[in-house]
C-alpha atoms as a PDB file:
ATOM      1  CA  UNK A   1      90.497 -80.459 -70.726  1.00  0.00           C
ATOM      2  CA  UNK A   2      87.934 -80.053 -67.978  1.00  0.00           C
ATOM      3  CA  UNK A   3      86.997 -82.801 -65.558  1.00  0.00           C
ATOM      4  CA  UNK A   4      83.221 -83.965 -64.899  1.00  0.00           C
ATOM      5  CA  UNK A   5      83.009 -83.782 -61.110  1.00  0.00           C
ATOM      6  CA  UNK A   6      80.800 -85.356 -58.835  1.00  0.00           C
ATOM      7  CA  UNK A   7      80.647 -86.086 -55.029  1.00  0.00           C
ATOM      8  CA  UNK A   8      80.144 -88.871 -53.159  1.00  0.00           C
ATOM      9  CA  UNK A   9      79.678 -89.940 -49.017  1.00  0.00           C
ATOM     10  CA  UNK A  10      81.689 -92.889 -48.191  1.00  0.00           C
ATOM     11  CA  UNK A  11      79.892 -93.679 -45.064  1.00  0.00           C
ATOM     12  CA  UNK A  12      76.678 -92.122 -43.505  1.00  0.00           C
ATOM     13  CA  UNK A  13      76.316 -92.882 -39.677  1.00  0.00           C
ATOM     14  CA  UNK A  14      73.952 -90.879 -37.824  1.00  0.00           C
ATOM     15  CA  UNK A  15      75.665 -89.276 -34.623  1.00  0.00           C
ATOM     16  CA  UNK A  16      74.042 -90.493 -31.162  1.00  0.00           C
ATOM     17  CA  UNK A  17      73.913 -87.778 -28.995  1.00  0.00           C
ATOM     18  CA  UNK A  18      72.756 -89.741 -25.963  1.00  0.00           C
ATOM     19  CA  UNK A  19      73.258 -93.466 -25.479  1.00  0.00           C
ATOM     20  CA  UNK A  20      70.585 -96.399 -24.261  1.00  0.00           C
ATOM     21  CA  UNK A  21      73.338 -96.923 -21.614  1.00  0.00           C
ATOM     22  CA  UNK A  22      73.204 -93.680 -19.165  1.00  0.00           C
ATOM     23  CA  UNK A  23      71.515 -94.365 -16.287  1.00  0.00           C
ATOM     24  CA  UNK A  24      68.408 -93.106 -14.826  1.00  0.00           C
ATOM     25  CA  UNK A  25      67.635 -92.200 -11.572  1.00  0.00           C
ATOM     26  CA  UNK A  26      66.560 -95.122  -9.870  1.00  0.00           C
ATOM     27  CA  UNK A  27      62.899 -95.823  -8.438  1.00  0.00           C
ATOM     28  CA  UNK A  28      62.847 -95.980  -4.422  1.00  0.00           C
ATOM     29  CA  UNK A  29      62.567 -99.701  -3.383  1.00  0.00           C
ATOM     30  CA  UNK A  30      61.965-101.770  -0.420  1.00  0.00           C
ATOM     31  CA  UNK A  31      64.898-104.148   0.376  1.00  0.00           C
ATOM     32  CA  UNK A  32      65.120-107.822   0.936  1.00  0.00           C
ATOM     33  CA  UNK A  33      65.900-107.339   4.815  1.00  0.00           C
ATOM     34  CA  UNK A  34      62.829-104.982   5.333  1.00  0.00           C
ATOM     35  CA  UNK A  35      60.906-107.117   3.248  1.00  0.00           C
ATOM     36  CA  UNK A  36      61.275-109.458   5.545  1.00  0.00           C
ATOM     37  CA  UNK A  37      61.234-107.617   8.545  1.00  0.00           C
ATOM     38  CA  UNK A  38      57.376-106.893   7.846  1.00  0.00           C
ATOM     39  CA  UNK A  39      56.834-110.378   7.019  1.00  0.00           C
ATOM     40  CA  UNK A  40      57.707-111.167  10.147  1.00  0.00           C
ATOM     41  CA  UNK A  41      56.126-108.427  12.115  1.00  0.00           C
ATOM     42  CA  UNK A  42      53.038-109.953  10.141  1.00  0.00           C
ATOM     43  CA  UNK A  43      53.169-113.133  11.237  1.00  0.00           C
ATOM     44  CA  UNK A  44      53.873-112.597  15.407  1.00  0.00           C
ATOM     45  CA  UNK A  45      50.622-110.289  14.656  1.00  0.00           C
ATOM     46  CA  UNK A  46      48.705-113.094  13.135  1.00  0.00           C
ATOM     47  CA  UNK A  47      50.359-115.638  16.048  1.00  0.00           C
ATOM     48  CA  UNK A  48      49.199-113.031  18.895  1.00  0.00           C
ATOM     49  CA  UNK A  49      45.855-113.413  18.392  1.00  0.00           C
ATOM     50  CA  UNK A  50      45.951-110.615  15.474  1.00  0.00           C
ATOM     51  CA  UNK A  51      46.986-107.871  18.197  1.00  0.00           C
ATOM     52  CA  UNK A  52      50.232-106.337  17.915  1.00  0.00           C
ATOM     53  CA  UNK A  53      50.509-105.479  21.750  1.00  0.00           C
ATOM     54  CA  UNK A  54      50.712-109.133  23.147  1.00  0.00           C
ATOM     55  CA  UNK A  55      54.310-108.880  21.380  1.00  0.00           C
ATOM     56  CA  UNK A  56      55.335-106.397  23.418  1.00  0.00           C
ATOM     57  CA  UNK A  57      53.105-106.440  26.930  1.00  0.00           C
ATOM     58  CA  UNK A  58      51.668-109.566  29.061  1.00  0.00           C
ATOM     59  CA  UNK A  59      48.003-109.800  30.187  1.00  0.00           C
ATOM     60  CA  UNK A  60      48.479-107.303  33.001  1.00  0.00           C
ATOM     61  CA  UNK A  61      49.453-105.004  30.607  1.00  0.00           C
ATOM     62  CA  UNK A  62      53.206-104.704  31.956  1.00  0.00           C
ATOM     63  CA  UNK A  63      55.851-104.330  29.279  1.00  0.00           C
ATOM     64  CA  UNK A  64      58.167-107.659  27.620  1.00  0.00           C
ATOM     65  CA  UNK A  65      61.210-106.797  26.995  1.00  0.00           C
ATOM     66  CA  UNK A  66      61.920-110.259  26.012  1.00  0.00           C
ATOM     67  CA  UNK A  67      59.291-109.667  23.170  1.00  0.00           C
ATOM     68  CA  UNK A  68      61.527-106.969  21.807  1.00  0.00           C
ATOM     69  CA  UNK A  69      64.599-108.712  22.194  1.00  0.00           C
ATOM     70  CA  UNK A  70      64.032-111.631  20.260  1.00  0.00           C
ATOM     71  CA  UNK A  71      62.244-109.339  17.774  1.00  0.00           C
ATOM     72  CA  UNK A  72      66.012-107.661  17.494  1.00  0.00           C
ATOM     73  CA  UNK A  73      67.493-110.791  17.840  1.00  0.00           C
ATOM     74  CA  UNK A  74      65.829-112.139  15.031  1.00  0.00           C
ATOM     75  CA  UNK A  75      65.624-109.093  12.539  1.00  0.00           C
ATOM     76  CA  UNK A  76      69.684-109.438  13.016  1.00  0.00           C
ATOM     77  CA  UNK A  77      69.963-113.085  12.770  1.00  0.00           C
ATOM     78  CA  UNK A  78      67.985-112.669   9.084  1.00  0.00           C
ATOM     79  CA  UNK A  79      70.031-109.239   8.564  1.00  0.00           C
ATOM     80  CA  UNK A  80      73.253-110.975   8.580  1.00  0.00           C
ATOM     81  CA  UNK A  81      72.329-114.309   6.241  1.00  0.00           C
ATOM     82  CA  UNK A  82      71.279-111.278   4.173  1.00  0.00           C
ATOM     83  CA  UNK A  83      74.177-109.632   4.289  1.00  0.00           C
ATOM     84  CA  UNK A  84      76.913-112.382   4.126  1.00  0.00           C
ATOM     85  CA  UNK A  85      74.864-114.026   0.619  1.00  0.00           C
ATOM     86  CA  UNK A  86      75.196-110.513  -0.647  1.00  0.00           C
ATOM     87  CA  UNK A  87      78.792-109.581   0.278  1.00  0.00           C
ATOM     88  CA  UNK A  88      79.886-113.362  -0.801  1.00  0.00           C
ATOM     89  CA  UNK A  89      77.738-112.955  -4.306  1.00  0.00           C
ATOM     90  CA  UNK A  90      79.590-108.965  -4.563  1.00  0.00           C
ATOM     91  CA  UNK A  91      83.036-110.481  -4.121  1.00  0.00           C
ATOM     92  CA  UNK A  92      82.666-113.154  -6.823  1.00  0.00           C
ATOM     93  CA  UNK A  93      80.803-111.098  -9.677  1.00  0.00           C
ATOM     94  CA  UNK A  94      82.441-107.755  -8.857  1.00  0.00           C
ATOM     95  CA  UNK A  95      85.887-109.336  -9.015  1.00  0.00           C
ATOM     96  CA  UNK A  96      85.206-110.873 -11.964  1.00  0.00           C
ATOM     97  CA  UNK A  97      83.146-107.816 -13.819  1.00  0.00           C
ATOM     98  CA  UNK A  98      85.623-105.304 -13.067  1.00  0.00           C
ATOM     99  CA  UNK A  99      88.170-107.267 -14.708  1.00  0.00           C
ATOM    100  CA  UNK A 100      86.486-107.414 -17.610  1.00  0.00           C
ATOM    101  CA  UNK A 101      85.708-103.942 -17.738  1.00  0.00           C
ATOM    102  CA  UNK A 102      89.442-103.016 -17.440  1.00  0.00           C
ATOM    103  CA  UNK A 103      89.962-105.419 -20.054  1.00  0.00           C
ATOM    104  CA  UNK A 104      87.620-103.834 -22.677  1.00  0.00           C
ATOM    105  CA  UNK A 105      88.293-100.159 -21.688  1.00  0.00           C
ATOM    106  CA  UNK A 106      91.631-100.863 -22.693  1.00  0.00           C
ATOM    107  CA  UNK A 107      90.517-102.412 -25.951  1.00  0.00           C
ATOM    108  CA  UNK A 108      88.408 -99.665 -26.737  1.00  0.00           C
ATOM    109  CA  UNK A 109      90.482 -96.992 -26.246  1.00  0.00           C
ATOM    110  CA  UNK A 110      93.248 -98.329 -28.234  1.00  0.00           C
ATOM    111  CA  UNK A 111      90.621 -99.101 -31.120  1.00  0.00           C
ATOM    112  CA  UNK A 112      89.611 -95.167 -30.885  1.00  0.00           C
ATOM    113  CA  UNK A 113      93.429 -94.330 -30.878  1.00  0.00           C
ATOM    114  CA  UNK A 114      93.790 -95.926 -34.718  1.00  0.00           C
ATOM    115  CA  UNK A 115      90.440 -94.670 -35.703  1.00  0.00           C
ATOM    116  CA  UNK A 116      91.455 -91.254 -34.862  1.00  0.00           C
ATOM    117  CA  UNK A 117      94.991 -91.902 -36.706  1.00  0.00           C
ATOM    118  CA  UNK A 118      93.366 -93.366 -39.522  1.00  0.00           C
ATOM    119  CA  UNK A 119      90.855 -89.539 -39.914  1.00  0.00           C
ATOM    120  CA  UNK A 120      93.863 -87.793 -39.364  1.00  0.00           C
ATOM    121  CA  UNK A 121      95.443 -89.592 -42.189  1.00  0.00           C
ATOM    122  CA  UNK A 122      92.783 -89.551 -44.729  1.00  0.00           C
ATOM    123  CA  UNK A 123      92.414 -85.979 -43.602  1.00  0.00           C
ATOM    124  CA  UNK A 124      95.871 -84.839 -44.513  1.00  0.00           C
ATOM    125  CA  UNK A 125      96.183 -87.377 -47.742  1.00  0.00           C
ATOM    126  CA  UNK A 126      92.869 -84.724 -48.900  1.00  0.00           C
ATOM    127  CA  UNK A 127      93.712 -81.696 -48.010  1.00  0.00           C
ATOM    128  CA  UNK A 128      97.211 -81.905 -49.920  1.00  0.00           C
ATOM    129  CA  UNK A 129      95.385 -83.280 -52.845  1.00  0.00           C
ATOM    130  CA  UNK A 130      93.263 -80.500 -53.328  1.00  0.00           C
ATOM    131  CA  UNK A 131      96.827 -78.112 -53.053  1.00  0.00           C
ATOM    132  CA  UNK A 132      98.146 -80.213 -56.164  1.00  0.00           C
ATOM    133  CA  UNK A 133      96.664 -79.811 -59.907  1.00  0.00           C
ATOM    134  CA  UNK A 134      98.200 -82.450 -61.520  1.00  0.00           C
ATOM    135  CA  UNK A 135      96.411 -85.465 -61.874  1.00  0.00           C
ATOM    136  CA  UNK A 136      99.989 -87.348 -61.441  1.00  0.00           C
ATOM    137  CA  UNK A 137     100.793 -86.247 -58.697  1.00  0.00           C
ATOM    138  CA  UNK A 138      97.869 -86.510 -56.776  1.00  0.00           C
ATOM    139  CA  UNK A 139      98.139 -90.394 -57.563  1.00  0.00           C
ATOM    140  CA  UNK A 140     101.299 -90.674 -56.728  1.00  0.00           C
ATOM    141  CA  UNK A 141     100.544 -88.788 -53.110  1.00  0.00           C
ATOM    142  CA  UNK A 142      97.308 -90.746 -52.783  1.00  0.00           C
ATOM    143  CA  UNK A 143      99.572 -94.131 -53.243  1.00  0.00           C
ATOM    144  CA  UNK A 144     101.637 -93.292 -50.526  1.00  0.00           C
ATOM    145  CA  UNK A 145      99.321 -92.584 -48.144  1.00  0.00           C
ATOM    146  CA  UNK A 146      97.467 -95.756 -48.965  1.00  0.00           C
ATOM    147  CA  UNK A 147     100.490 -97.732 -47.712  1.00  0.00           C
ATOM    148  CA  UNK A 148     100.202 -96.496 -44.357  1.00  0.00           C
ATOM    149  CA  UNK A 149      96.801 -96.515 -44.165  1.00  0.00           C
ATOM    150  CA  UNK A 150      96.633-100.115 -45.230  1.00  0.00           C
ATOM    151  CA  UNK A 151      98.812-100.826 -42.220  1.00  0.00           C
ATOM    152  CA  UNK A 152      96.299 -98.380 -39.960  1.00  0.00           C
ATOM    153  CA  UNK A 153      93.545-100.716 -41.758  1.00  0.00           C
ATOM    154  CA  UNK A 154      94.819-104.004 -40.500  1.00  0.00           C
ATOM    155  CA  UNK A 155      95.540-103.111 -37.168  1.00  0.00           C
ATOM    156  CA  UNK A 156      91.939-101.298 -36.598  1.00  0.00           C
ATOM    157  CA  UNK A 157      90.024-104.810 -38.326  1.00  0.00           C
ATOM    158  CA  UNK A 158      91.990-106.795 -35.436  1.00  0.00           C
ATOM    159  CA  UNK A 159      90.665-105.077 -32.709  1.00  0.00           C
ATOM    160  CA  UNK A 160      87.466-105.089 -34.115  1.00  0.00           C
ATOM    161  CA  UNK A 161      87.094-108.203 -34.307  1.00  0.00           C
ATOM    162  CA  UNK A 162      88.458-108.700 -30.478  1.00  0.00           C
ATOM    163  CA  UNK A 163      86.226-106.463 -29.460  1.00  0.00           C
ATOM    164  CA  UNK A 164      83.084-108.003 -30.850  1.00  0.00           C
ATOM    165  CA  UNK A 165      83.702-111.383 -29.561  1.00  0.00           C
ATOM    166  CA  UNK A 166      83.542-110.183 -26.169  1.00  0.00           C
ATOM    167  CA  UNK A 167      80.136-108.846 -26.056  1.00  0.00           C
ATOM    168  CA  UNK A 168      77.504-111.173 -26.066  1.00  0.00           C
ATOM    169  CA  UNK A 169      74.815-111.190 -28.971  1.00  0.00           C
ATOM    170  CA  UNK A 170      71.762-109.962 -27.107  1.00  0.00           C
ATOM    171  CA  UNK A 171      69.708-106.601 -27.523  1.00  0.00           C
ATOM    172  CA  UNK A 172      71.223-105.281 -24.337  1.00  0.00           C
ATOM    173  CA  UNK A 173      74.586-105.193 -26.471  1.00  0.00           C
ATOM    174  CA  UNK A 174      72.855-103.883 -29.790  1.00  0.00           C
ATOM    175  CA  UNK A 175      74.073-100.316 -29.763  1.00  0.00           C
ATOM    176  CA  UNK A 176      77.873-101.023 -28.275  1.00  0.00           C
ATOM    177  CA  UNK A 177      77.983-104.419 -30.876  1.00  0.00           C
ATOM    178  CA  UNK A 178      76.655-102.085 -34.029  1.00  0.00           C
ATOM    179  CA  UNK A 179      78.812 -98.681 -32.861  1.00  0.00           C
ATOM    180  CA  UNK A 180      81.987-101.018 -32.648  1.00  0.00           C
ATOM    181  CA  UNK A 181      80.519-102.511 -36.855  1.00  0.00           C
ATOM    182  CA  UNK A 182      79.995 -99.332 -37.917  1.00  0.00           C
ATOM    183  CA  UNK A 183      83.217 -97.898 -36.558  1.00  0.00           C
ATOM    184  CA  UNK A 184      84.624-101.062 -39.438  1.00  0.00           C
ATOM    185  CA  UNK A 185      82.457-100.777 -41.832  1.00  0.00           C
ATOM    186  CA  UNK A 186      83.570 -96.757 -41.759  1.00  0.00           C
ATOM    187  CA  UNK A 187      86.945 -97.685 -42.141  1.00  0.00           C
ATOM    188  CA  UNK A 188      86.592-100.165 -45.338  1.00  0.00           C
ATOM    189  CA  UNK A 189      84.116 -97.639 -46.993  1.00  0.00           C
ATOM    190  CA  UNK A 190      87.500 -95.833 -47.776  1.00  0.00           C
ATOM    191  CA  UNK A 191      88.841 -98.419 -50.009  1.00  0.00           C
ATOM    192  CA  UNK A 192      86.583 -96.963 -52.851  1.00  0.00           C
ATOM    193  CA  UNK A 193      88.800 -93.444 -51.757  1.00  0.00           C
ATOM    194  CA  UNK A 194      92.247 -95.200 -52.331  1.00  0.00           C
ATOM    195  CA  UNK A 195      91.548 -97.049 -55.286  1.00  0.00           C
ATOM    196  CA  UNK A 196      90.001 -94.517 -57.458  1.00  0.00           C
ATOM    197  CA  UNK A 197      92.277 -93.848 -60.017  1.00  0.00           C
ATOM    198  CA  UNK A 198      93.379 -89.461 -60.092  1.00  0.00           C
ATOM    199  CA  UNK A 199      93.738 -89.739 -63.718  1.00  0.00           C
ATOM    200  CA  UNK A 200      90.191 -90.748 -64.124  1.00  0.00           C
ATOM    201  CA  UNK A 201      88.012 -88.312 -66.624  1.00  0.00           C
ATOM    202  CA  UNK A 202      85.180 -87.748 -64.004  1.00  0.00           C
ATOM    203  CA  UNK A 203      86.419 -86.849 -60.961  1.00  0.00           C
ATOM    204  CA  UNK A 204      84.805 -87.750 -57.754  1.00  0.00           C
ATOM    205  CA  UNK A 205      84.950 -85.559 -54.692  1.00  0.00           C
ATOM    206  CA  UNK A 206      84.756 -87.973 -51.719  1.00  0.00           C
ATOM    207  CA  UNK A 207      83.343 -86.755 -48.810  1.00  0.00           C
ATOM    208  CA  UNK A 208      83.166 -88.385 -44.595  1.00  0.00           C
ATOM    209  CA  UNK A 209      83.047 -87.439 -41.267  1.00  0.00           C
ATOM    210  CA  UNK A 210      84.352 -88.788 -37.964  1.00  0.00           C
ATOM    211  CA  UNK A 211      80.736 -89.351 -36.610  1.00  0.00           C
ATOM    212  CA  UNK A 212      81.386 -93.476 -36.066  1.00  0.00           C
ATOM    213  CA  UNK A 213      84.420 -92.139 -34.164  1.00  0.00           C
ATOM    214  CA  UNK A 214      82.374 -90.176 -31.987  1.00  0.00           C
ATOM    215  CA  UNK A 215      79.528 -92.352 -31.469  1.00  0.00           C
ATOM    216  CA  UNK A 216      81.891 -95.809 -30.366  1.00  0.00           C
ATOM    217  CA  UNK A 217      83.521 -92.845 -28.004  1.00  0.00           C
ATOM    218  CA  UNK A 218      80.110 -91.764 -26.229  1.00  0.00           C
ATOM    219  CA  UNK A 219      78.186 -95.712 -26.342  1.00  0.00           C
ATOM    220  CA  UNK A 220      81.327 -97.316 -25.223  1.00  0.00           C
ATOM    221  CA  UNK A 221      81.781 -94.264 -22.263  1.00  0.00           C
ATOM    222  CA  UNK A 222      78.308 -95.170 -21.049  1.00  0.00           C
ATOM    223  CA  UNK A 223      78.184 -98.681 -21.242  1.00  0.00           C
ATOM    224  CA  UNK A 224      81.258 -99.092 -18.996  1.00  0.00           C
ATOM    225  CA  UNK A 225      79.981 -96.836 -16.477  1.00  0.00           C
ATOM    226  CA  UNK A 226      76.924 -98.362 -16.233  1.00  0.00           C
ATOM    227  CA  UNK A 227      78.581-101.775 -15.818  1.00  0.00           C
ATOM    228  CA  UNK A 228      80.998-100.215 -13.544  1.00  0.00           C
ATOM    229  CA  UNK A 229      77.931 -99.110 -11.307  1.00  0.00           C
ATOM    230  CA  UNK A 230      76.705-102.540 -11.654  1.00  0.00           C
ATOM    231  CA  UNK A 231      79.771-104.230 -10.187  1.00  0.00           C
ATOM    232  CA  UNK A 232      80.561-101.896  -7.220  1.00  0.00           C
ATOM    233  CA  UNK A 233      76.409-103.185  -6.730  1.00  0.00           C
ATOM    234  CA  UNK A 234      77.372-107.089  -7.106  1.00  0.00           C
ATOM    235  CA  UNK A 235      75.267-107.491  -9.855  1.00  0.00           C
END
């Protein structure tokens, strides 16, 4: 007797070639300290009579050099509040941040460690049910598969669902929060795969790719690195 066939996706993702999280090359800017630096040369100006050389030189025209020094005296007095907020502010986030990170990256890479497992699995469970005719057999090779990956299953929702509850629901998070779902909702689309029943008259051909795999790899790569820049900055 000849089986009806058919074929079906489990799970269309498309793949993300580059993330929102690689960083571009940063605009020149003016920093706080020489910000301020022209605010002050600004204001001796205005306080001199609007003429920048009663800074520098008396009425006789001979040269101050205590203008200049308290001009460098001052630029450093402002340089270092400057610099001791920012190194105090660096200390507490970066600590903190780069904790985190470590934390996640960890996460992360174990959750892509099952995910790839879990392909593999599903891989080999297919390809040695196309080798085998009888619809028997198949099922009883599909059923022992499904036991493992059941296992695989459990251990892949977990970290999931760690993983999500560190991120914060925001749209800065969007991609890593729906490349972490996606990488779950990949995995449970194959419960239609292991309960289909081999003896069934129409057969169904059940198709999927690794693309959630690769996507949670490349977002997840990006966003760390960006936040990894972001902590060696303080911020």
């Amino acid at each position: 007797m000849k089986h009806n066939r058919e074929t079906e996706n489990l799970f269309d993702c498309k793949l993300i070639i580059t993330s929102k999280y690689v960083e571009k090359k940063k605009k020149l800017y003016i920093s706080i300290y020489y910000i301020l630096v022209i605010l002050v040369i600004i204001g001796l100006i205005i306080v001199n009579h609007y003429s920048p050389t009663n800074i520098f030189f008396d009425k006789n025209g001979g040269f101050q050099w205590v203008g200049i020094t308290s001009l460098v005296a001052l630029f450093t007095f402002i340089y270092s509040i400057y610099s001791n907020n920012k190194k105090n502010k660096y200390e507490i986030i970066s600590k903190e941040r780069i904790r985190w990170i470590n934390e996640i990256k960890q996460q992360v890479a174990e959750l892509l460690t099952s995910l790839n497992k879990y392909y593999d699995l599903v891989q080999n469970c297919g390809n040695r049910n196309i080798l085998e005719s009888n619809p028997q057999k198949r099922q009883f090779l599909k059923e022992k598969y499904h036991d493992e990956a059941n296992k695989l299953m459990e251990d892949i929702n977990l970290k999931v669902e760690l993983l999500l509850m560190s991120f914060a629901d925001n749209i800065d998070n969007k991609q890593i929060i729906d490349s972490i779902s996606d990488a779950s909702t990949w995995v449970n689309s194959f419960n239609k795969y292991w309960d289909w029943n081999e003896n069934a008259p129409l057969h169904i051909e059940f198709t999927f790719d690794n693309v959630p795999i690769l996507n949670l790899r490349t977002v997840s790569r990006d966003y760390l690195i960006r936040e990894w820049h972001r902590a060696q900055r303080g911020e």
